[in-house]
N, C-alpha and C. Protein backbone atom coordinates (compact mmCIF):
# COMPACT_ATOMS: atom_id res chain seq x y z
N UNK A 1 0.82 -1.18 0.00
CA UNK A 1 0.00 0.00 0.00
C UNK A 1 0.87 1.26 0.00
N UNK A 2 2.41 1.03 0.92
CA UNK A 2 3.11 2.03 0.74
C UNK A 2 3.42 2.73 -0.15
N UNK A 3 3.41 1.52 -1.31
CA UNK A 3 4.46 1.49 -2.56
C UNK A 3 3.45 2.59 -3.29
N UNK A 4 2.12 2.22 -3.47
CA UNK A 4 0.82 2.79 -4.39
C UNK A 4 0.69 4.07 -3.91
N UNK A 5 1.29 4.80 -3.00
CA UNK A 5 0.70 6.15 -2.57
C UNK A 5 2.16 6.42 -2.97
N UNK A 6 3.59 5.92 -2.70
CA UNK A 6 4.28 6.46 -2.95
C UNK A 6 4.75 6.95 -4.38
N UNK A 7 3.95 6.01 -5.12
CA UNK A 7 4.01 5.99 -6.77
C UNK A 7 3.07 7.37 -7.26
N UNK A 8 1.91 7.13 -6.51
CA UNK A 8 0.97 8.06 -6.55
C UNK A 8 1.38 9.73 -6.75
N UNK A 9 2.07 9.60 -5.63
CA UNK A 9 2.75 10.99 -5.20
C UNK A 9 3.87 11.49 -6.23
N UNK A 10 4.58 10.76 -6.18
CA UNK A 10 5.44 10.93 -7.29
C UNK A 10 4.85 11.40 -8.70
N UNK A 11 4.16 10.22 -8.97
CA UNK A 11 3.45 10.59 -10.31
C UNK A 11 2.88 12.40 -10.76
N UNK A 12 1.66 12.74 -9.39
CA UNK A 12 1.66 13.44 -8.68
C UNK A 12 2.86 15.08 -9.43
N UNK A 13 3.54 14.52 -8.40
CA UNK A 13 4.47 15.44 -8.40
C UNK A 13 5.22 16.06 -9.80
N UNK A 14 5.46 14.91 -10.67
CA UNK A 14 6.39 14.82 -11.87
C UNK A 14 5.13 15.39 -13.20
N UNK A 15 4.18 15.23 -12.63
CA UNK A 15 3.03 15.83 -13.76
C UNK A 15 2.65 17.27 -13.27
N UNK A 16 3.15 17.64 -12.43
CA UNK A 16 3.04 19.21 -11.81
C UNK A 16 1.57 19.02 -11.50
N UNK A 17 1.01 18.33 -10.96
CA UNK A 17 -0.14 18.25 -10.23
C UNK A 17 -0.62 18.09 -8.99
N UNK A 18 0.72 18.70 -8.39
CA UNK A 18 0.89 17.93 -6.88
C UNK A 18 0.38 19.54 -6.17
N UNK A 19 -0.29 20.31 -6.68
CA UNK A 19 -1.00 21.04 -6.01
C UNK A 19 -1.93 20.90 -4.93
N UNK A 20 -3.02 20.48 -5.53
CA UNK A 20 -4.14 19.73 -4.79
C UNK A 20 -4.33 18.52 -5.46
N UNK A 21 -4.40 17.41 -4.67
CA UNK A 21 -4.68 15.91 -5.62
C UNK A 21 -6.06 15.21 -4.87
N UNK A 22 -6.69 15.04 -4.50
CA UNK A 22 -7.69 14.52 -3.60
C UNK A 22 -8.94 15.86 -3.64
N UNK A 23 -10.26 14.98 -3.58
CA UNK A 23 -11.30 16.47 -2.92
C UNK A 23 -10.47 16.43 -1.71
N UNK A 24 -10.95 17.36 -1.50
CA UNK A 24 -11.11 17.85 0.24
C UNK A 24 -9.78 18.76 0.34
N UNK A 25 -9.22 18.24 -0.49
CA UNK A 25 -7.52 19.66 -0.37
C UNK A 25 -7.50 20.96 0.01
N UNK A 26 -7.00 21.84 0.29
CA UNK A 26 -6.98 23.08 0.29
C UNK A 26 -5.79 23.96 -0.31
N UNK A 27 -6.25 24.53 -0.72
CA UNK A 27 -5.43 25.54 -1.84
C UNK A 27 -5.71 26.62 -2.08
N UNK A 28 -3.98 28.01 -1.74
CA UNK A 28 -4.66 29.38 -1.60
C UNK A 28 -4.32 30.09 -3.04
N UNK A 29 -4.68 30.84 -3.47
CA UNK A 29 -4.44 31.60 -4.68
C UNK A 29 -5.75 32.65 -4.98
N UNK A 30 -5.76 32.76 -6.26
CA UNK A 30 -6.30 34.56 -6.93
C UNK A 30 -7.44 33.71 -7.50
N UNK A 31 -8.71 34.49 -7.84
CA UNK A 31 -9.42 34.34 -8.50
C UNK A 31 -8.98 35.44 -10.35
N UNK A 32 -8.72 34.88 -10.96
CA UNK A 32 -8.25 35.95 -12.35
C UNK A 32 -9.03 35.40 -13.14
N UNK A 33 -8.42 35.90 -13.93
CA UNK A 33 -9.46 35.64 -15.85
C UNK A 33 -8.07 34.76 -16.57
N UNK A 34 -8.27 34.53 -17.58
CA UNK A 34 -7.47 33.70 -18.64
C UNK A 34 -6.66 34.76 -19.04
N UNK A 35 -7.23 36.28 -19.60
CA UNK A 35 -6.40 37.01 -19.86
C UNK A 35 -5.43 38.04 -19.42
N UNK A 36 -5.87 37.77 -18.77
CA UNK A 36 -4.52 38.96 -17.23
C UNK A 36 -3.20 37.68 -17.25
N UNK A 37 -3.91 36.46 -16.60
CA UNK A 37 -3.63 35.20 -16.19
C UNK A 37 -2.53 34.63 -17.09
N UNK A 38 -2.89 34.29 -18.31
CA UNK A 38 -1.98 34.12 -19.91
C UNK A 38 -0.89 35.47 -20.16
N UNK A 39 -1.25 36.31 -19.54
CA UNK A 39 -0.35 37.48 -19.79
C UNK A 39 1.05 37.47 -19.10
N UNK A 40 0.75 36.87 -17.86
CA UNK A 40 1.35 37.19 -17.04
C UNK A 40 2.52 35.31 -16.55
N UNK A 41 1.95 34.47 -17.39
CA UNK A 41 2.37 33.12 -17.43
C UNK A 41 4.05 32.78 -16.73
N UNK A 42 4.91 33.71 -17.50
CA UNK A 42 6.08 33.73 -17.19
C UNK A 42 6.76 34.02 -16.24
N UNK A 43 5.79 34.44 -15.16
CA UNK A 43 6.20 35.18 -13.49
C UNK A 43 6.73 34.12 -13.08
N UNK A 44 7.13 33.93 -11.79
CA UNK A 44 7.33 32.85 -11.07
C UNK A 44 6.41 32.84 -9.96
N UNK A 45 6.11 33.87 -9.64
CA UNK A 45 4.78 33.82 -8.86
C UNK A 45 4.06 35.23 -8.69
N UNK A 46 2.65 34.27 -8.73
CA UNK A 46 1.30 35.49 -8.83
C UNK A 46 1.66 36.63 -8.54
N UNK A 47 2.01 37.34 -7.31
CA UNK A 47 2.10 38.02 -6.38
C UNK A 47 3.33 38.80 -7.45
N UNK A 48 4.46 38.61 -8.21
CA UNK A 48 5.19 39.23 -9.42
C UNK A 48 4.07 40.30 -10.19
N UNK A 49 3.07 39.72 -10.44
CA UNK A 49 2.01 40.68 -11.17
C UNK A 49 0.70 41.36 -11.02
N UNK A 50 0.20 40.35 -9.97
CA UNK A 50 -0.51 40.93 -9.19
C UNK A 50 -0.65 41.94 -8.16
N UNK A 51 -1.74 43.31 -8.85
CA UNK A 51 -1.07 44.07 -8.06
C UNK A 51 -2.66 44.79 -7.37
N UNK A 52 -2.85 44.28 -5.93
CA UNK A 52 -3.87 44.82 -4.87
C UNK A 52 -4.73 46.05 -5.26
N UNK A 53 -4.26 46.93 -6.01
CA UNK A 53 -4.78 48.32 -5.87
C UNK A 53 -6.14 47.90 -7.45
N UNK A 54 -5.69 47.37 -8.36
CA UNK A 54 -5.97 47.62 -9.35
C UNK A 54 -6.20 46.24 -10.45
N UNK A 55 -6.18 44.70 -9.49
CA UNK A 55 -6.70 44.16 -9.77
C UNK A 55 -7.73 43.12 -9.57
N UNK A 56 -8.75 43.74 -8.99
CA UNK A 56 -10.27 43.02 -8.71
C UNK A 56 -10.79 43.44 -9.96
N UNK A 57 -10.56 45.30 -9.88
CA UNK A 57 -11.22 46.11 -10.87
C UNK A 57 -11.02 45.25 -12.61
N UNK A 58 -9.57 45.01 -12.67
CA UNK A 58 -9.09 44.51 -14.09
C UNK A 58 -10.18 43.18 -14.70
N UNK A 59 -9.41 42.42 -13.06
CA UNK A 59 -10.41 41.00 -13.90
C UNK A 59 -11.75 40.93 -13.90
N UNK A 60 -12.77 42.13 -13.33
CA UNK A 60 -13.94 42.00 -13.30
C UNK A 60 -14.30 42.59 -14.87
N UNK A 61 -13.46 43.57 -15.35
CA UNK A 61 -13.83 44.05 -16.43
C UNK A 61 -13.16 43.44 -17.44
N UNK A 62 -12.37 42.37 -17.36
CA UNK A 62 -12.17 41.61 -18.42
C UNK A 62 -13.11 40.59 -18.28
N UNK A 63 -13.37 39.92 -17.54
CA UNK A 63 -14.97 38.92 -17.03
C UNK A 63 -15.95 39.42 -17.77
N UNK A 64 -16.32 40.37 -18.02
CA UNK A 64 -17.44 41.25 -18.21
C UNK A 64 -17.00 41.19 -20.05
N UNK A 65 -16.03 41.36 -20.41
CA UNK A 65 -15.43 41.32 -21.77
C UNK A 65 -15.51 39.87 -22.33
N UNK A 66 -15.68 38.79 -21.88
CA UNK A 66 -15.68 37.42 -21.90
C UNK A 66 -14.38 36.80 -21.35
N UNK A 67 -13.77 36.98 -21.10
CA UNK A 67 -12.65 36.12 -20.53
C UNK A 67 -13.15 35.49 -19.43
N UNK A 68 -12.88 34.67 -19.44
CA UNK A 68 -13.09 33.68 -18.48
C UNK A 68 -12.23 33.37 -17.22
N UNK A 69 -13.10 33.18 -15.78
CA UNK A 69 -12.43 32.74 -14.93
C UNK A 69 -11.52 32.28 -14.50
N UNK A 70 -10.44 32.18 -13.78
CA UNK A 70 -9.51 31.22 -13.45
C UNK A 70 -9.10 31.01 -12.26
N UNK A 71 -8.28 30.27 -11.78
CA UNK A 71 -7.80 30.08 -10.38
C UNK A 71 -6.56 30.50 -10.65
N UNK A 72 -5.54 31.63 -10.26
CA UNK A 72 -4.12 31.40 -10.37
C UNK A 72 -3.53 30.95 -8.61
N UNK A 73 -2.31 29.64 -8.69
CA UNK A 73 -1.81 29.25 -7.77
C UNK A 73 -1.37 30.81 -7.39
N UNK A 74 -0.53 30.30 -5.91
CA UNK A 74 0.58 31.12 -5.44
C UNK A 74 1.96 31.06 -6.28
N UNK A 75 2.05 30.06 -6.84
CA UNK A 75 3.20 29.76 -7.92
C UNK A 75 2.90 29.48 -9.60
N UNK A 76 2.00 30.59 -9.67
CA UNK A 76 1.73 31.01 -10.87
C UNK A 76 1.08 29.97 -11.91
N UNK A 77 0.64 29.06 -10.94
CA UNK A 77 0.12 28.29 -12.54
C UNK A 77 -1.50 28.12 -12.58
N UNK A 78 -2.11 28.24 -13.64
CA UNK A 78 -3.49 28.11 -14.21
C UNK A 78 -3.94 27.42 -14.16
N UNK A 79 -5.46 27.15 -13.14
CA UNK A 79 -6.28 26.32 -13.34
C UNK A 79 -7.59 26.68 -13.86
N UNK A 80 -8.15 25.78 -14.75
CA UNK A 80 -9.63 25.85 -15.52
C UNK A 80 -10.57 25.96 -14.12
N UNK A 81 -11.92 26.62 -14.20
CA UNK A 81 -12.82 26.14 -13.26
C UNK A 81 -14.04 26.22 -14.09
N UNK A 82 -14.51 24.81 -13.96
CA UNK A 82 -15.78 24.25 -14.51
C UNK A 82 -17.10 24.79 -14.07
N UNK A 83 -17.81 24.52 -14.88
CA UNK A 83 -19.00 26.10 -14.75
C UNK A 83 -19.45 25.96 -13.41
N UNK A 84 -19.61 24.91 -13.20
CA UNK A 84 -19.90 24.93 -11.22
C UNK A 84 -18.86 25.74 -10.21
N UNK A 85 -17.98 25.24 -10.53
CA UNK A 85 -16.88 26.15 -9.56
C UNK A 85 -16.60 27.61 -10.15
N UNK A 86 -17.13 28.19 -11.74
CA UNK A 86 -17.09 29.36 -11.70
C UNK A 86 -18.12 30.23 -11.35
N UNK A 87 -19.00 29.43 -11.29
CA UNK A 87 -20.04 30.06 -10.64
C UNK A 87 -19.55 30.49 -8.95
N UNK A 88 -19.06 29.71 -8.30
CA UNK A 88 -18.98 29.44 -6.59
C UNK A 88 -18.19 30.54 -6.64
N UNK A 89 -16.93 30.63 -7.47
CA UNK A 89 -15.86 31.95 -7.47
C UNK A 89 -16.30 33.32 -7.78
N UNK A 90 -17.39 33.61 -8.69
CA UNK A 90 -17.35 34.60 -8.90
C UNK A 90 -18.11 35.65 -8.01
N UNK A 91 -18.63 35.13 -6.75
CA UNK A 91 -18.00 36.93 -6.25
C UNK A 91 -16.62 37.15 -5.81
N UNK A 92 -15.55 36.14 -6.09
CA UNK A 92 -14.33 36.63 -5.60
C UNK A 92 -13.74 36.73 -6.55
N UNK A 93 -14.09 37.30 -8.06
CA UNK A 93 -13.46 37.76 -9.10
C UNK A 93 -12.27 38.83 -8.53
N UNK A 94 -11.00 38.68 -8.78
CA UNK A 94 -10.05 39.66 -8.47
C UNK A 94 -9.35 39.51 -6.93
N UNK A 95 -9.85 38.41 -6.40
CA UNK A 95 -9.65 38.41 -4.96
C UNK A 95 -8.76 37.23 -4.73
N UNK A 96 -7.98 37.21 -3.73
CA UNK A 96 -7.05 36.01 -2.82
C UNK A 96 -8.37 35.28 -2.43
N UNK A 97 -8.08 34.05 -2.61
CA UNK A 97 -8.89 33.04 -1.87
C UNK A 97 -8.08 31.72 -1.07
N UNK A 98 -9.09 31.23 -0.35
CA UNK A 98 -8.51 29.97 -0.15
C UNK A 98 -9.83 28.64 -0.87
N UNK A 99 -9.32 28.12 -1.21
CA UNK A 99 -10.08 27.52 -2.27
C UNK A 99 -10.36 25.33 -1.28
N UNK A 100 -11.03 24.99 -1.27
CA UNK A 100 -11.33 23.34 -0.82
C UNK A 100 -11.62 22.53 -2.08
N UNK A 101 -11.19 21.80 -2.87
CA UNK A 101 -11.66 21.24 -3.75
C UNK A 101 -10.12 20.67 -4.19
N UNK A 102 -10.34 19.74 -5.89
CA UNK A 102 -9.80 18.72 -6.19
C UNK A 102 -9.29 19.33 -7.71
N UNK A 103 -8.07 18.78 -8.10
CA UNK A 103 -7.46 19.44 -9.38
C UNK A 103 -7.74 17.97 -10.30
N UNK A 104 -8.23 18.15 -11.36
CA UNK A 104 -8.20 16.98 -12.02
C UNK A 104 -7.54 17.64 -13.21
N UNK A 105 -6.16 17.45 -13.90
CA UNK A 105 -5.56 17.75 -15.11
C UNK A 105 -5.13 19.45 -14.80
N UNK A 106 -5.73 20.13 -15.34
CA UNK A 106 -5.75 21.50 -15.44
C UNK A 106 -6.83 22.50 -14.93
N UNK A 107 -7.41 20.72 -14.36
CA UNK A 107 -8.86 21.66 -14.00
C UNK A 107 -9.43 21.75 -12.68
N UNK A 108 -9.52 22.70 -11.92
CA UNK A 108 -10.13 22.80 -10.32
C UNK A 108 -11.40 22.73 -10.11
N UNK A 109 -12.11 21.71 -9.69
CA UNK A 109 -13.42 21.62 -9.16
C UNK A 109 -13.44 21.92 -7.48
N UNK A 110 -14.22 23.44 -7.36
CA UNK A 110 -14.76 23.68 -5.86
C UNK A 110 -15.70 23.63 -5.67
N UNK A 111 -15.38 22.94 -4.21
CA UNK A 111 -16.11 22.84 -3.36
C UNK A 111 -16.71 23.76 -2.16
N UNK A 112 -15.65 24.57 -1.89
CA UNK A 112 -15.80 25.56 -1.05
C UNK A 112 -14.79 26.33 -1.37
N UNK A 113 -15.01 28.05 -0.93
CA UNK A 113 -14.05 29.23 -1.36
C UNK A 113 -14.54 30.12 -0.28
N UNK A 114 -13.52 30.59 -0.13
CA UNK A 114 -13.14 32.02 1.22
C UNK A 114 -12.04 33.03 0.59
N UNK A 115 -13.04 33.91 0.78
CA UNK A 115 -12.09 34.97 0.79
C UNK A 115 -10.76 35.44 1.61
N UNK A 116 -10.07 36.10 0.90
CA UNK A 116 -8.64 36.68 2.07
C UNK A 116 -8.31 37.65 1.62
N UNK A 117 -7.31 38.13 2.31
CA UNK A 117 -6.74 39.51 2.43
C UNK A 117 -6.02 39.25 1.46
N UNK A 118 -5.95 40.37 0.33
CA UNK A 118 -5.21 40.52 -0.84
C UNK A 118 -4.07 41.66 -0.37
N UNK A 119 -2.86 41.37 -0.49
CA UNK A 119 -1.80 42.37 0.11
C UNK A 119 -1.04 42.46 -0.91
């Protein structure tokens, strides 16, 4: 059984998916759009481009433009959220969250979301 979680993990890990792997995980990051989000790909982390004063306002009005939702990690990488979980996110368009839910591929299904202090 050791062996299967340890394979797991690994696997996990080597597919850059070792974010959240299981429901029930917890995971903190931004609520953004695809296009701030894609812009900004090459940071090493969110917090490089993200900037408190002036972006709730951005991604709400790119939301509003069609771009679509996203989750960005603390270490900059993009997750999809499926119309259920973009629904759950969007009043925290532009906001730090802490996010409960499960990464399958590229894609974050939530379960639960809280807001936080964006600094």
């Amino acid at each position: 059984m050791r062996t299967i979680a340890a394979t797991v993990t690994l696997a996990g890990v080597l597919l850059g998916a070792n974010v959240v792997s299981a429901a029930g995980d917890t995971i903190v990051g931004y609520i953004s759009d695809t296009k701030c989000a894609s812009a900004s790909a090459k940071a090493k982390t969110a917090a490089e481009w993200i900037k408190p004063a002036a972006f709730e306002q951005c991604v709400k009005d790119c939301v509003k433009e069609g771009s679509e939702a996203v989750f960005v990690t603390e270490d900059n990488k993009i997750l999809k959220l499926d119309a259920a979980s973009a629904k759950k996110a969007s009043p925290f368009l532009g906001h730090k969250v802490r996010v409960v839910g499960s990464v399958q591929g590229s894609s974050l299904a939530v379960e639960s979301i809280t807001g936080l202090k964006l600094q």
